[in-house]
N, C-alpha and C. Protein backbone atom coordinates (compact mmCIF):
# COMPACT_ATOMS: atom_id res chain seq x y z
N UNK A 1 77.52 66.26 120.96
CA UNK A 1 76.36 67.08 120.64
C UNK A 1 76.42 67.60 119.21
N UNK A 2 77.37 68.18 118.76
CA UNK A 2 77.86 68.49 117.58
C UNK A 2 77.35 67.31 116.29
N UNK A 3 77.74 66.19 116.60
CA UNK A 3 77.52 65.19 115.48
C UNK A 3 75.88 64.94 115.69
N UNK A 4 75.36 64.63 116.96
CA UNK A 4 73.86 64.61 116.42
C UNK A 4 73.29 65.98 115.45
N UNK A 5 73.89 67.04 116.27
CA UNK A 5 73.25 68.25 115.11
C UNK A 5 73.24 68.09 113.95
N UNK A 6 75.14 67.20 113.34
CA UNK A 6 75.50 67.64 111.88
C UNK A 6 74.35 66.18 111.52
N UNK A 7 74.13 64.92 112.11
CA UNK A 7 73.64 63.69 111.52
C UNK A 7 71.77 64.69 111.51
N UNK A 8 71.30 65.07 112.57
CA UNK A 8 70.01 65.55 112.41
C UNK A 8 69.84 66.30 111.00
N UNK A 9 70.74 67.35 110.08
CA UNK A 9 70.53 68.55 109.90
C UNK A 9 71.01 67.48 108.35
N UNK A 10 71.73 66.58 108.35
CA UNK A 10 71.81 65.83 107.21
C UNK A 10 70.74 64.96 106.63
N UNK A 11 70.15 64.52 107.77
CA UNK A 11 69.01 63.61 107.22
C UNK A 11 67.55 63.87 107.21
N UNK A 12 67.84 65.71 107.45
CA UNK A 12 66.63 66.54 107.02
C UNK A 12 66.89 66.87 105.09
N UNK A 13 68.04 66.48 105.05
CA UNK A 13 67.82 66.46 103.53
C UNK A 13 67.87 65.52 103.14
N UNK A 14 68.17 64.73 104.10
CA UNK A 14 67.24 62.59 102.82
C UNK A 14 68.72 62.13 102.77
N UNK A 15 70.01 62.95 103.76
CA UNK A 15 71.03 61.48 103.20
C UNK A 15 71.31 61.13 104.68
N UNK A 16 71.68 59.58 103.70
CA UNK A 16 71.93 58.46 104.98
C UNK A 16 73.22 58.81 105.38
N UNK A 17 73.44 59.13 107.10
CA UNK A 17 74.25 58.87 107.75
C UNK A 17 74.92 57.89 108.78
N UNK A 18 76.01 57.42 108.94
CA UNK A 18 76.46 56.49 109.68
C UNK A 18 77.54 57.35 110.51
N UNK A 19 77.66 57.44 112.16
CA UNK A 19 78.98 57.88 112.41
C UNK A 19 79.43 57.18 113.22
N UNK A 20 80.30 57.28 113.57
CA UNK A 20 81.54 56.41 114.67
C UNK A 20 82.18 57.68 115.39
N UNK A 21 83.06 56.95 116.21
CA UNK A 21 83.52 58.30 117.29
C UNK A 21 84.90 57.87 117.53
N UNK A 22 85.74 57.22 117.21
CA UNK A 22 87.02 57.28 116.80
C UNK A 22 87.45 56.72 115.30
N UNK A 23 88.74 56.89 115.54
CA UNK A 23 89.32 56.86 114.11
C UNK A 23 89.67 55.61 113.54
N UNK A 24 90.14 54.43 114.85
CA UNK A 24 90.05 53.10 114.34
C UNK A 24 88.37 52.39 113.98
N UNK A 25 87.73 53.02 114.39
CA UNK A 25 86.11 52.40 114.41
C UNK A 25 85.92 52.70 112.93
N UNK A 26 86.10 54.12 112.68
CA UNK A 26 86.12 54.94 111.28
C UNK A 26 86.65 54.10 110.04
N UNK A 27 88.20 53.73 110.78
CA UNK A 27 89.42 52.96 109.47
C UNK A 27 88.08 51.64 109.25
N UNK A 28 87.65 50.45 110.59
CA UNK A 28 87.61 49.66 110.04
C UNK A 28 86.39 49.59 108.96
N UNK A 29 85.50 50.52 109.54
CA UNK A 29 84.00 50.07 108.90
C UNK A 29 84.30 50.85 107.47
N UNK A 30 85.02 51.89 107.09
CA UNK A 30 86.09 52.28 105.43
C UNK A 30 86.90 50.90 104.91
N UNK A 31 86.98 49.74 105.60
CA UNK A 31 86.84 48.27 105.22
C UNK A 31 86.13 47.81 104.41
N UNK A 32 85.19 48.05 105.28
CA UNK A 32 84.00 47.08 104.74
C UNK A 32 82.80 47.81 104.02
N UNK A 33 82.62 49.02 104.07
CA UNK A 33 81.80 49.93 103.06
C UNK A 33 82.19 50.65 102.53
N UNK A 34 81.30 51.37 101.26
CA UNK A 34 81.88 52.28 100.58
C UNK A 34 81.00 54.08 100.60
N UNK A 35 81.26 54.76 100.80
CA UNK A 35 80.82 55.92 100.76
C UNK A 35 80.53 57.08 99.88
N UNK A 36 79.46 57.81 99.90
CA UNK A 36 80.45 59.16 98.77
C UNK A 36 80.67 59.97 99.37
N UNK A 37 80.76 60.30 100.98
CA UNK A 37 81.70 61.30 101.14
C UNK A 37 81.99 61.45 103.15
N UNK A 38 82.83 61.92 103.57
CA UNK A 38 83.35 61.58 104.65
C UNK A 38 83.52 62.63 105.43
N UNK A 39 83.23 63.15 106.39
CA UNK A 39 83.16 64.23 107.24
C UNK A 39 83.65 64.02 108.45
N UNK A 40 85.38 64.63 108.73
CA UNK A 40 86.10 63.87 109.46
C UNK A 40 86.54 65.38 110.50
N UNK A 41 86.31 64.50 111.72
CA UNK A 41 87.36 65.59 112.87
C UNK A 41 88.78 65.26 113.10
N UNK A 42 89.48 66.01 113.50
CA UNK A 42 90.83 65.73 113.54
C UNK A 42 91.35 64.97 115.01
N UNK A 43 90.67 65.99 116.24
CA UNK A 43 90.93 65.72 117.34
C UNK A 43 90.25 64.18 117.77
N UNK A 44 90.06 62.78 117.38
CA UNK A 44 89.17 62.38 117.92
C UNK A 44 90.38 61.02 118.55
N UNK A 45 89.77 60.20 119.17
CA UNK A 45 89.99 58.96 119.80
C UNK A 45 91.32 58.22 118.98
N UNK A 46 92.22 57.53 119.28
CA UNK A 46 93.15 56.15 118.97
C UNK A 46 93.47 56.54 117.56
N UNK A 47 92.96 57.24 116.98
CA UNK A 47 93.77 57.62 115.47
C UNK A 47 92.92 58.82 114.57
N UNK A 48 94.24 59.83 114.95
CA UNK A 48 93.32 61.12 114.63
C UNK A 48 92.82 60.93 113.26
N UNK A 49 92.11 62.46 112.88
CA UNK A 49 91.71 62.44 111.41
C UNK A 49 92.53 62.68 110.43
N UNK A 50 93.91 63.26 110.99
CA UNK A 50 94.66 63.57 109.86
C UNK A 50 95.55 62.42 109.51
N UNK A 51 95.94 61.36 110.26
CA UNK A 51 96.16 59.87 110.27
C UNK A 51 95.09 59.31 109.20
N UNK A 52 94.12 58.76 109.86
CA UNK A 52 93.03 58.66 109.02
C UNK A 52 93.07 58.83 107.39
N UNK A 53 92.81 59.92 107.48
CA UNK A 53 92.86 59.94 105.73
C UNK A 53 94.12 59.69 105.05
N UNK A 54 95.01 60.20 105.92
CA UNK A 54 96.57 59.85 105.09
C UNK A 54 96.48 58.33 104.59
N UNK A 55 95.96 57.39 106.02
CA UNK A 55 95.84 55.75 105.75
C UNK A 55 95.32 55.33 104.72
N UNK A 56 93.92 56.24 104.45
CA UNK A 56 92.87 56.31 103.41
C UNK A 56 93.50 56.35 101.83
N UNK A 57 94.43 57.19 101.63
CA UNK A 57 94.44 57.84 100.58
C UNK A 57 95.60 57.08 99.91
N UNK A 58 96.25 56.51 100.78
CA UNK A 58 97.72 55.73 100.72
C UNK A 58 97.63 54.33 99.80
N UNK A 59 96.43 53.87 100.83
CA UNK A 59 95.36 53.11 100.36
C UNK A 59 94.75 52.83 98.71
N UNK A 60 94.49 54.25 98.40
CA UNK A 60 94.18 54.31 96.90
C UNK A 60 92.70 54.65 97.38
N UNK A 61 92.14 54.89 98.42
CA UNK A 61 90.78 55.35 98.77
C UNK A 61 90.68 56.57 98.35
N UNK A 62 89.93 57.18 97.61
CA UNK A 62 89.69 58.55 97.07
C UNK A 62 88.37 59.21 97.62
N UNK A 63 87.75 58.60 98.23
CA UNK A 63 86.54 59.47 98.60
C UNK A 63 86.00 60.60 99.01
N UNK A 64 85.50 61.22 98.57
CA UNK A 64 85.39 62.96 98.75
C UNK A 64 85.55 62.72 100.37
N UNK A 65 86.04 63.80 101.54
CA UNK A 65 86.68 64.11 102.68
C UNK A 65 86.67 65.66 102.82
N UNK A 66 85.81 66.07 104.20
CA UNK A 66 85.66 67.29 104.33
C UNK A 66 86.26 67.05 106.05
N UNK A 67 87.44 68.00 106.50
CA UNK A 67 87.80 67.82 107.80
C UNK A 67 86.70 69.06 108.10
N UNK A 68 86.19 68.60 109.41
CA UNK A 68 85.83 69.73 110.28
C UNK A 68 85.99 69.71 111.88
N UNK A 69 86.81 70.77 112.18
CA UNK A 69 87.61 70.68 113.18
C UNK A 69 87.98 72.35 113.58
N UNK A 70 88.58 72.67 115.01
CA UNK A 70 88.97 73.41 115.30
C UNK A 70 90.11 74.01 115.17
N UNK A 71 90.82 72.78 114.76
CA UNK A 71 92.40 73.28 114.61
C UNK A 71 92.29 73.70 112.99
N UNK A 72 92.64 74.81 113.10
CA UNK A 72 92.26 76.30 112.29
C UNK A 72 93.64 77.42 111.85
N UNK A 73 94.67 76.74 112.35
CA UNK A 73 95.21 77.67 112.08
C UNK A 73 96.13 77.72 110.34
N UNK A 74 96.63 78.67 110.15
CA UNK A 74 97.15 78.33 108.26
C UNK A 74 97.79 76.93 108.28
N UNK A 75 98.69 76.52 109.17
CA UNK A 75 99.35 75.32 109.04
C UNK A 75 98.73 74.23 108.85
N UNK A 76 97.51 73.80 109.87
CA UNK A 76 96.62 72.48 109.93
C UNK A 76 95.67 72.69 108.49
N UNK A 77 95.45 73.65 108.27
CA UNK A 77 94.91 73.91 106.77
C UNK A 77 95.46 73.43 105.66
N UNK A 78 96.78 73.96 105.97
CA UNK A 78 97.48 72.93 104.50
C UNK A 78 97.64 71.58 104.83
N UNK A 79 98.05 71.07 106.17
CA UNK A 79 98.10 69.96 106.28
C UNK A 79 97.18 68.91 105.88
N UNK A 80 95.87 69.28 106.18
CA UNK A 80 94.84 68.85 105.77
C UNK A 80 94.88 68.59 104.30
N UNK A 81 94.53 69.81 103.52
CA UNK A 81 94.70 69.36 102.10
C UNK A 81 96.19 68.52 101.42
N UNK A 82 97.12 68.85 102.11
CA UNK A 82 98.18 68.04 101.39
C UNK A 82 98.17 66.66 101.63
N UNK A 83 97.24 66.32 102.94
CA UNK A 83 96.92 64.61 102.84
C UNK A 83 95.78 64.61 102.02
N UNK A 84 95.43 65.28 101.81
CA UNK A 84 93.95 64.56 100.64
C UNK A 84 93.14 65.18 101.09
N UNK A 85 92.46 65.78 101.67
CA UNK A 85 91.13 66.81 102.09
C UNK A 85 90.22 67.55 100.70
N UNK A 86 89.48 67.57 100.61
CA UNK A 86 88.76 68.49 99.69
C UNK A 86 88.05 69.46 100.06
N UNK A 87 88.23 69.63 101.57
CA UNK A 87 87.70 70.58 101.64
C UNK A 87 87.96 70.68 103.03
N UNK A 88 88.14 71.96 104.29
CA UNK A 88 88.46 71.91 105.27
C UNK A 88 87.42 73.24 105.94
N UNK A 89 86.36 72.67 107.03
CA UNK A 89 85.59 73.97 107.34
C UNK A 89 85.68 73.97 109.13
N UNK A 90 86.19 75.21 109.54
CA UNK A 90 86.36 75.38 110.64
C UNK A 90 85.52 75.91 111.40
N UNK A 91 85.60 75.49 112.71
CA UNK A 91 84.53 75.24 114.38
C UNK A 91 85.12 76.93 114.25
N UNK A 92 83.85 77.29 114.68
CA UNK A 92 82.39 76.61 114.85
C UNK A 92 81.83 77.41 113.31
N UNK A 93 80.37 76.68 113.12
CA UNK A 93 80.34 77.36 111.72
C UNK A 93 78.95 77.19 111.54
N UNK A 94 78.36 77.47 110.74
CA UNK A 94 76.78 77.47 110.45
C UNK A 94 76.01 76.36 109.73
N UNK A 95 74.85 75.77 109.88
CA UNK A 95 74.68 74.46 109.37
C UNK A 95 74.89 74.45 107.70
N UNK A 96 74.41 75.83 107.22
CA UNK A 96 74.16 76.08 106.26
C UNK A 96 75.47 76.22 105.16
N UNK A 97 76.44 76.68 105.97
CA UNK A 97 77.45 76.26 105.71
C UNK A 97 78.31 74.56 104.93
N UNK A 98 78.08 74.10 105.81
CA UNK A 98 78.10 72.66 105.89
C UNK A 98 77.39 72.37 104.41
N UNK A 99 76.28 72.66 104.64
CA UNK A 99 75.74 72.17 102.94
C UNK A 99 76.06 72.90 102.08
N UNK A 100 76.53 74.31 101.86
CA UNK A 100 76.85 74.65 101.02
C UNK A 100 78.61 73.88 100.21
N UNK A 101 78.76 73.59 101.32
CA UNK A 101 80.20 73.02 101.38
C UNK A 101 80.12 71.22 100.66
N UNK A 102 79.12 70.58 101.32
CA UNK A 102 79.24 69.19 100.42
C UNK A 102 78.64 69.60 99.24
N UNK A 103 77.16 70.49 99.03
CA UNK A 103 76.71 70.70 97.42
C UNK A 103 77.87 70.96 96.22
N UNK A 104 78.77 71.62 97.21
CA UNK A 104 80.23 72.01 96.07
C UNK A 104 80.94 70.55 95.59
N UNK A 105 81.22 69.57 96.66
CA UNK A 105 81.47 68.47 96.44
C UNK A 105 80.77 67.42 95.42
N UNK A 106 79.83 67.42 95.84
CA UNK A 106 78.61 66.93 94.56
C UNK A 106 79.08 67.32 93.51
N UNK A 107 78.63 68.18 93.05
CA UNK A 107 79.03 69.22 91.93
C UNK A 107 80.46 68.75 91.28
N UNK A 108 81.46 68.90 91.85
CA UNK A 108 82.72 68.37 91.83
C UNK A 108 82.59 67.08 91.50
N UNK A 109 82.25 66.13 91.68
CA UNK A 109 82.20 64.17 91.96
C UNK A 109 81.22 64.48 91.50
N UNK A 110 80.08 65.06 90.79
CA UNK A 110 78.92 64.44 90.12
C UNK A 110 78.37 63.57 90.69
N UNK A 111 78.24 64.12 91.96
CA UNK A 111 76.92 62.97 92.93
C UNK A 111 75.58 63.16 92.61
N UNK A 112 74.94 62.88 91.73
CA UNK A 112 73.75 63.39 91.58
C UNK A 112 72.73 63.09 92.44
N UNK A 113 71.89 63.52 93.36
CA UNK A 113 71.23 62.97 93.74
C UNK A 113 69.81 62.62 93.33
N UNK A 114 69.89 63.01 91.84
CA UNK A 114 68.26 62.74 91.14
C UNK A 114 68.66 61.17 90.93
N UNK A 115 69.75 60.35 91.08
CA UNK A 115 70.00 58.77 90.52
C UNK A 115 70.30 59.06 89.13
N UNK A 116 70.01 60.08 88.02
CA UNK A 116 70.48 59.99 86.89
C UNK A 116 71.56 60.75 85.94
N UNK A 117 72.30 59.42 85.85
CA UNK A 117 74.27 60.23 85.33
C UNK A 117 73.45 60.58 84.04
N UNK A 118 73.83 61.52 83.28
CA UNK A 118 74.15 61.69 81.94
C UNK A 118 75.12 61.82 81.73
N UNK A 119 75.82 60.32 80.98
CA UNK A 119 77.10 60.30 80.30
C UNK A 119 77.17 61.33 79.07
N UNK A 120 76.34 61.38 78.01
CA UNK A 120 76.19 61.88 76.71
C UNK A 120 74.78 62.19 76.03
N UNK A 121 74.76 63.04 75.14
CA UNK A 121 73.20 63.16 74.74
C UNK A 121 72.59 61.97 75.02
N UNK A 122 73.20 61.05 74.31
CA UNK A 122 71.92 59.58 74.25
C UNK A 122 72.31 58.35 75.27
N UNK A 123 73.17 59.15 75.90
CA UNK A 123 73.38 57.50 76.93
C UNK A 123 73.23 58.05 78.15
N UNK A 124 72.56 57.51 78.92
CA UNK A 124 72.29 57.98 80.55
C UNK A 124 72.49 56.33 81.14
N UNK A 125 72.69 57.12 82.84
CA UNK A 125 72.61 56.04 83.95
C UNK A 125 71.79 56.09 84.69
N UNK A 126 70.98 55.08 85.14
CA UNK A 126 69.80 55.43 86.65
C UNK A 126 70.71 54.33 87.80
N UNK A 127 71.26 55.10 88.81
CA UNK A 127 71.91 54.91 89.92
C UNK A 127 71.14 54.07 90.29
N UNK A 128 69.90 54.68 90.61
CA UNK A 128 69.39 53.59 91.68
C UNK A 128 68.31 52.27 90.91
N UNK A 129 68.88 51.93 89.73
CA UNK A 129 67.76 50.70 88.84
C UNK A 129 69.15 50.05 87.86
N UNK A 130 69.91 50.73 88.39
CA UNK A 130 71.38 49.76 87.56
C UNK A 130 70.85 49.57 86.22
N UNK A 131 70.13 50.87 86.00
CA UNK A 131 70.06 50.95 83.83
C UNK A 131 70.63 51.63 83.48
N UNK A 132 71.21 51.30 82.24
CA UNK A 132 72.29 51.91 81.18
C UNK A 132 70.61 52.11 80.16
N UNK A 133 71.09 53.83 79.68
CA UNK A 133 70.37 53.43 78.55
C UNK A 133 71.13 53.99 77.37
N UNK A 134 71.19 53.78 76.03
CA UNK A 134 72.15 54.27 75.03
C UNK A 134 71.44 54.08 73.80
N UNK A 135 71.11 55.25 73.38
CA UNK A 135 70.22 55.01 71.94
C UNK A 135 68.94 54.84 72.76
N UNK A 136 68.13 55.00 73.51
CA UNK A 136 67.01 54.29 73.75
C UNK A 136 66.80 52.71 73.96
N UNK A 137 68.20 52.45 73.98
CA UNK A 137 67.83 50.92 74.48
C UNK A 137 68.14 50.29 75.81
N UNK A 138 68.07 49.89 76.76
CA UNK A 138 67.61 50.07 77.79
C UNK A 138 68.67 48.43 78.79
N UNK A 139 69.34 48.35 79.45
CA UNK A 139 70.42 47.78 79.48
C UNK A 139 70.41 47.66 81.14
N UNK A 140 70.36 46.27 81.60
CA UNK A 140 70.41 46.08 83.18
C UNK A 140 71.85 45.94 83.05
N UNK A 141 72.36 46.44 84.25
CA UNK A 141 73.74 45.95 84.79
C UNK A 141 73.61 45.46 86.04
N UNK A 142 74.58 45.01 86.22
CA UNK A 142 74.79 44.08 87.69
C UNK A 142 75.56 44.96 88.72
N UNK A 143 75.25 44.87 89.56
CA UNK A 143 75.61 45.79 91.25
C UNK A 143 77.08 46.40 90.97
N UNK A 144 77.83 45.84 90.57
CA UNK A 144 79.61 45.92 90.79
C UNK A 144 79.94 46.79 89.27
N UNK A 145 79.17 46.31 88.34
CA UNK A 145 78.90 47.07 87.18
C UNK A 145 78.74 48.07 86.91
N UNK A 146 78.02 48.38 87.88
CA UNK A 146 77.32 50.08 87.43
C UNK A 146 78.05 50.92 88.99
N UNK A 147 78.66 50.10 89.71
CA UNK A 147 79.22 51.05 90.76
C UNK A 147 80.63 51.06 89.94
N UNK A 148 81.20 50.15 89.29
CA UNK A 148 82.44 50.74 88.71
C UNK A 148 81.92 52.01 87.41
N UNK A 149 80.71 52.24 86.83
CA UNK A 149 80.54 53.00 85.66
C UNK A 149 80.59 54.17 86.56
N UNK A 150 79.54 54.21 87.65
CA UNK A 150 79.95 55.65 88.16
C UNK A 150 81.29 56.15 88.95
N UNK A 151 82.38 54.90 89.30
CA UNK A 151 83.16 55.17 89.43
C UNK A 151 84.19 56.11 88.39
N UNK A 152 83.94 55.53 87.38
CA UNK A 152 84.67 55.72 86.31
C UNK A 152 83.71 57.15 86.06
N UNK A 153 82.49 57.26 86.09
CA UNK A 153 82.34 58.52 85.70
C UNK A 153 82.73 59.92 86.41
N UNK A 154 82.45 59.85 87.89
CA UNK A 154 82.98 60.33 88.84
C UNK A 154 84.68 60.82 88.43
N UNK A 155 85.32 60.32 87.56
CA UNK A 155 86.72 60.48 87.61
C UNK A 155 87.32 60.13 85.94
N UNK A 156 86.16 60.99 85.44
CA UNK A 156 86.36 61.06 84.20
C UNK A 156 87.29 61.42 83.25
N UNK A 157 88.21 60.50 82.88
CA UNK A 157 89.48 61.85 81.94
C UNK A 157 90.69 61.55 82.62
N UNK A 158 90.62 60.85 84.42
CA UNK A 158 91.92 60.63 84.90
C UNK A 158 92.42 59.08 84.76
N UNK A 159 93.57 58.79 84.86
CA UNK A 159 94.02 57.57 84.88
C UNK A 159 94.06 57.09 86.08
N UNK A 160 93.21 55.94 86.04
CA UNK A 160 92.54 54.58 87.17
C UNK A 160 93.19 53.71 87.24
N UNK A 161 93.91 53.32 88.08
CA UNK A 161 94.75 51.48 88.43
C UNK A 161 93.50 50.75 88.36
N UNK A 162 94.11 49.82 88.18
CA UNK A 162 93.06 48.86 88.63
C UNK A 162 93.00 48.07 89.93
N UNK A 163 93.67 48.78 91.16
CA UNK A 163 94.11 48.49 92.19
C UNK A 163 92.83 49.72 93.04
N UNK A 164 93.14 50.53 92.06
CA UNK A 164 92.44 52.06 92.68
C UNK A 164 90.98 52.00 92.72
N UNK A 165 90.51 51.19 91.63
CA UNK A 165 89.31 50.92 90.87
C UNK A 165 88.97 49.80 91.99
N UNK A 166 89.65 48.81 92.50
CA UNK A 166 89.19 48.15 93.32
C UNK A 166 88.82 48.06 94.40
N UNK A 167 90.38 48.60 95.31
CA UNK A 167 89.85 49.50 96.66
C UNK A 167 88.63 50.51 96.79
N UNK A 168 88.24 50.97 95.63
CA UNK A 168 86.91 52.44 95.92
C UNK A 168 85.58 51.60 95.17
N UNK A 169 85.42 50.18 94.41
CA UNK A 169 84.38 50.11 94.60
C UNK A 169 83.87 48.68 95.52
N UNK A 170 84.84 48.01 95.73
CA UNK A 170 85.03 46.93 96.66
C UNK A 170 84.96 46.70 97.94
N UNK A 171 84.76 46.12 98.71
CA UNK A 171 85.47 46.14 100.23
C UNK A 171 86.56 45.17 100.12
N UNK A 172 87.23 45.58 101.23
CA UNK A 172 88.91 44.38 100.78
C UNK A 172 88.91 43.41 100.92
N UNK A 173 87.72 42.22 101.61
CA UNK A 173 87.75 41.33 101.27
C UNK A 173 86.83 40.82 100.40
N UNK A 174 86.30 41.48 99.48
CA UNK A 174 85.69 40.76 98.32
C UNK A 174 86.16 40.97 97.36
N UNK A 175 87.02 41.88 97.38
CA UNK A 175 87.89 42.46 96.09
C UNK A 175 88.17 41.16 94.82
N UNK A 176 87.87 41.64 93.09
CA UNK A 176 87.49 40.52 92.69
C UNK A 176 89.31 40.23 92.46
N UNK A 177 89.63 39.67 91.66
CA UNK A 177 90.88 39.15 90.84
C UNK A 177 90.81 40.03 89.80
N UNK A 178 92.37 39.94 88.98
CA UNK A 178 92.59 40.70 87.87
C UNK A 178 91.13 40.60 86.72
N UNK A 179 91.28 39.35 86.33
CA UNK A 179 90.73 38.44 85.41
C UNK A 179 89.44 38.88 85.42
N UNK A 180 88.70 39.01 86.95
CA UNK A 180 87.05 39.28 86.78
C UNK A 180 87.11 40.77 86.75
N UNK A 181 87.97 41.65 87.01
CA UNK A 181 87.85 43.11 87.01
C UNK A 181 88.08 43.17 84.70
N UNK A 182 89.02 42.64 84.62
CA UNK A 182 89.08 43.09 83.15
C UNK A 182 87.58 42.37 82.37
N UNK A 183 86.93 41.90 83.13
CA UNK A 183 85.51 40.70 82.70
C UNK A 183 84.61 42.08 82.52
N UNK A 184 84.21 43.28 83.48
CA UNK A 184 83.97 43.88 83.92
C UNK A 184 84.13 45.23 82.77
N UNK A 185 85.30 45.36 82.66
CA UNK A 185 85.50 46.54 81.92
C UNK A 185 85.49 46.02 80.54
N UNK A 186 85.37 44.72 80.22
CA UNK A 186 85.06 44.40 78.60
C UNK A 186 83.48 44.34 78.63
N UNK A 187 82.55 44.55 79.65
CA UNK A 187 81.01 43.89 79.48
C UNK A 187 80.88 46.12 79.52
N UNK A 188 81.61 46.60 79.81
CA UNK A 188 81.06 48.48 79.81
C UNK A 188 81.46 48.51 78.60
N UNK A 189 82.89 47.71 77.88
CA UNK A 189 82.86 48.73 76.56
C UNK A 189 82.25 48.34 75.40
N UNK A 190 81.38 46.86 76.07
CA UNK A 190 80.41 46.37 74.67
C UNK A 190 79.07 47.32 74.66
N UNK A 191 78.88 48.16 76.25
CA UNK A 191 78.08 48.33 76.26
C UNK A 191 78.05 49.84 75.69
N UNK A 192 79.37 50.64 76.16
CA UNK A 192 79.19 51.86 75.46
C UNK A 192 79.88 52.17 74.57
N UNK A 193 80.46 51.33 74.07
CA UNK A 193 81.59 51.43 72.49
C UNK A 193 83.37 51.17 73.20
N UNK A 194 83.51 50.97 72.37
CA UNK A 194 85.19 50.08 72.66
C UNK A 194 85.84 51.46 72.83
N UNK A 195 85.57 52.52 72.35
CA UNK A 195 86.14 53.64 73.27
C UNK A 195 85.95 54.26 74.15
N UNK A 196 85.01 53.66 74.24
CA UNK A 196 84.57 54.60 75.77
C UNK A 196 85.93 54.78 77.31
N UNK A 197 86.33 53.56 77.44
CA UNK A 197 87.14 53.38 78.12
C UNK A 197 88.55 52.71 78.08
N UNK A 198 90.06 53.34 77.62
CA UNK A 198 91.19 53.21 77.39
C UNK A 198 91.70 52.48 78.70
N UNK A 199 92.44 51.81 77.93
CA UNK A 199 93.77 50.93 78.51
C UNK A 199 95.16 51.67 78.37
N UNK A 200 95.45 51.96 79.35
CA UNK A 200 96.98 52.74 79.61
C UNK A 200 97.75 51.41 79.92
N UNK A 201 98.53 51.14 79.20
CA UNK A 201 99.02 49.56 79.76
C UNK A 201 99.81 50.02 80.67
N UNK A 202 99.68 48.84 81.41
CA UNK A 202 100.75 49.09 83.19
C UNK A 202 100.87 50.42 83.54
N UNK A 203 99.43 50.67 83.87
CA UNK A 203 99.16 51.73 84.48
C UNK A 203 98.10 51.98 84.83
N UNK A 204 96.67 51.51 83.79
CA UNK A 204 95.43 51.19 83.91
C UNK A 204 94.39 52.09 83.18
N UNK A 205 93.21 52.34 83.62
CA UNK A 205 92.03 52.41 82.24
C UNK A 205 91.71 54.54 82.61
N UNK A 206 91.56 54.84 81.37
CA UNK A 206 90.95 56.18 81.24
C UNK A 206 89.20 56.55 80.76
N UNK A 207 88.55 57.00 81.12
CA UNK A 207 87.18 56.95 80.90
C UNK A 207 87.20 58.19 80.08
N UNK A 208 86.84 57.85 78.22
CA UNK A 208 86.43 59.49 77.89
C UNK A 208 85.60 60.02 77.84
C-alpha cells in the first residue's frame, strides 16, 4: 500500500516511476537500466536493501539512494550511510517529506528537471534534444554522448574511472570497450575545449 502511495504522489509531479518488490528483481533490472535516483526499503524479499546498495556501490554504481524504512534506530542509520545512502527517511513520514527530501537530492546531482544543464555562461545542455550549445552554436550529440556529459557534469571536480563512467552510463552488457569510451571523451573535448575534461592517468578523467 505504501509504494502505490509513494508511486501515486510521485507521478503527481511528472516523474516516471518503475518499482519491483524484492531486491533481486531490483539488482537485476539496475542491470539493464539506468536511473537518477533510487528509493530503497531495507526489510524486503531475497536480498535486503542494505545488501542491495552495498552490491550497487561496489559495483561503481553511484546513483543517488534514499533508504526508507523502519529500522530507525542510530545504528541502521549509520549503516545505511556508510554503504552509500544519501539520504535515510524513517516510517512513517509525510508525503511532503519525501519530496522535500529528493528536491535536496536534485539540488545536490543537479537533476534539473527544466532538461537544461548550464555548464558556463555560454555553454548550456538540453537533456532532453541532446544539444550542446557553446558560443551560440548549436551542436547535436549522440545518446551515450550527452548521457556521459551529464554524467560528468553531475560529478563535477571528482575523479571518474573509466570503469565508473561505464557502469553509471551503460548497462553491462552493452558496455562499450576502452577504445570507444576514449572516442567519446575526445568528440566532448573538441566540443568544449581540450580542457574541459582531464586525464588523471591510471586513474581516469576530471570534469572542470
Amino acid at each position: 500500500m505504501l509504494s502505490e502511495v509513494i508511486v501515486e504522489h510521485l507521478e503527481d509531479y511528472n516523474y516516471s516511476v518503475r518499482t519491483v518488490f524484492d531486491g533481486v528483481e531490483a539488482e537485476d533490472l539496475l542491470f539493464e537500466r539506468k536511473f537518477d535516483l533510487l528509493l530503497l526499503d531495507v526489510n524486503v524479499p531475497l536480498l535486503n536493501g542494505f545488501e542491495l546498495l552495498k552490491n550497487l556501490r561496489k559495483s561503481g554504481n553511484s546513483t543517488p539512494a534514499i533508504f526508507i524504512t523502519s529500522m530507525n534506530t542510530p545504528q541502521n542509520v549509520l549503516e545505511g550511510f556508510e554503504l552509500g545512502a544519501n539520504d535515510y527517511l524513517k516510517k512513517p513520514f509525510e508525503m511532503i517529506e519525501l519530496k522535500a527530501r529528493i528536491d535536496n537530492i536534485k539540488r545536490q546531482f543537479k537533476i534539473d528537471s527544466s532538461d537544461i544543464f548550464e555548464i558556463s555562461s555560454t555553454t548550456y545542455y538540453d537533456l532532453s534534444r541532446y544539444i550542446l550549445t557553446v558560443k551560440n552554436k548549436k551542436i547535436k550529440l549522440s545518446k551515450k554522448e550527452g548521457e556521459c556529459l551529464v554524467y560528468f557534469l553531475r560529478h563535477r571536480g571528482e575523479v571518474i574511472s573509466a570503469d565508473k563512467l561505464m557502469v553509471n552510463v551503460w548497462s553491462y552488457d552493452t558496455a562499450p570497450s576502452s577504445a570507444t569510451l576514449r572516442t567519446y571523451i575526445k568528440t566532448l573535448r573538441k566540443h568544449l575545449g581540450e580542457g574541459a575534461i582531464s586525464t588523471i592517468r591510471g586513474v581516469g578523467y576530471v570534469f572542470n
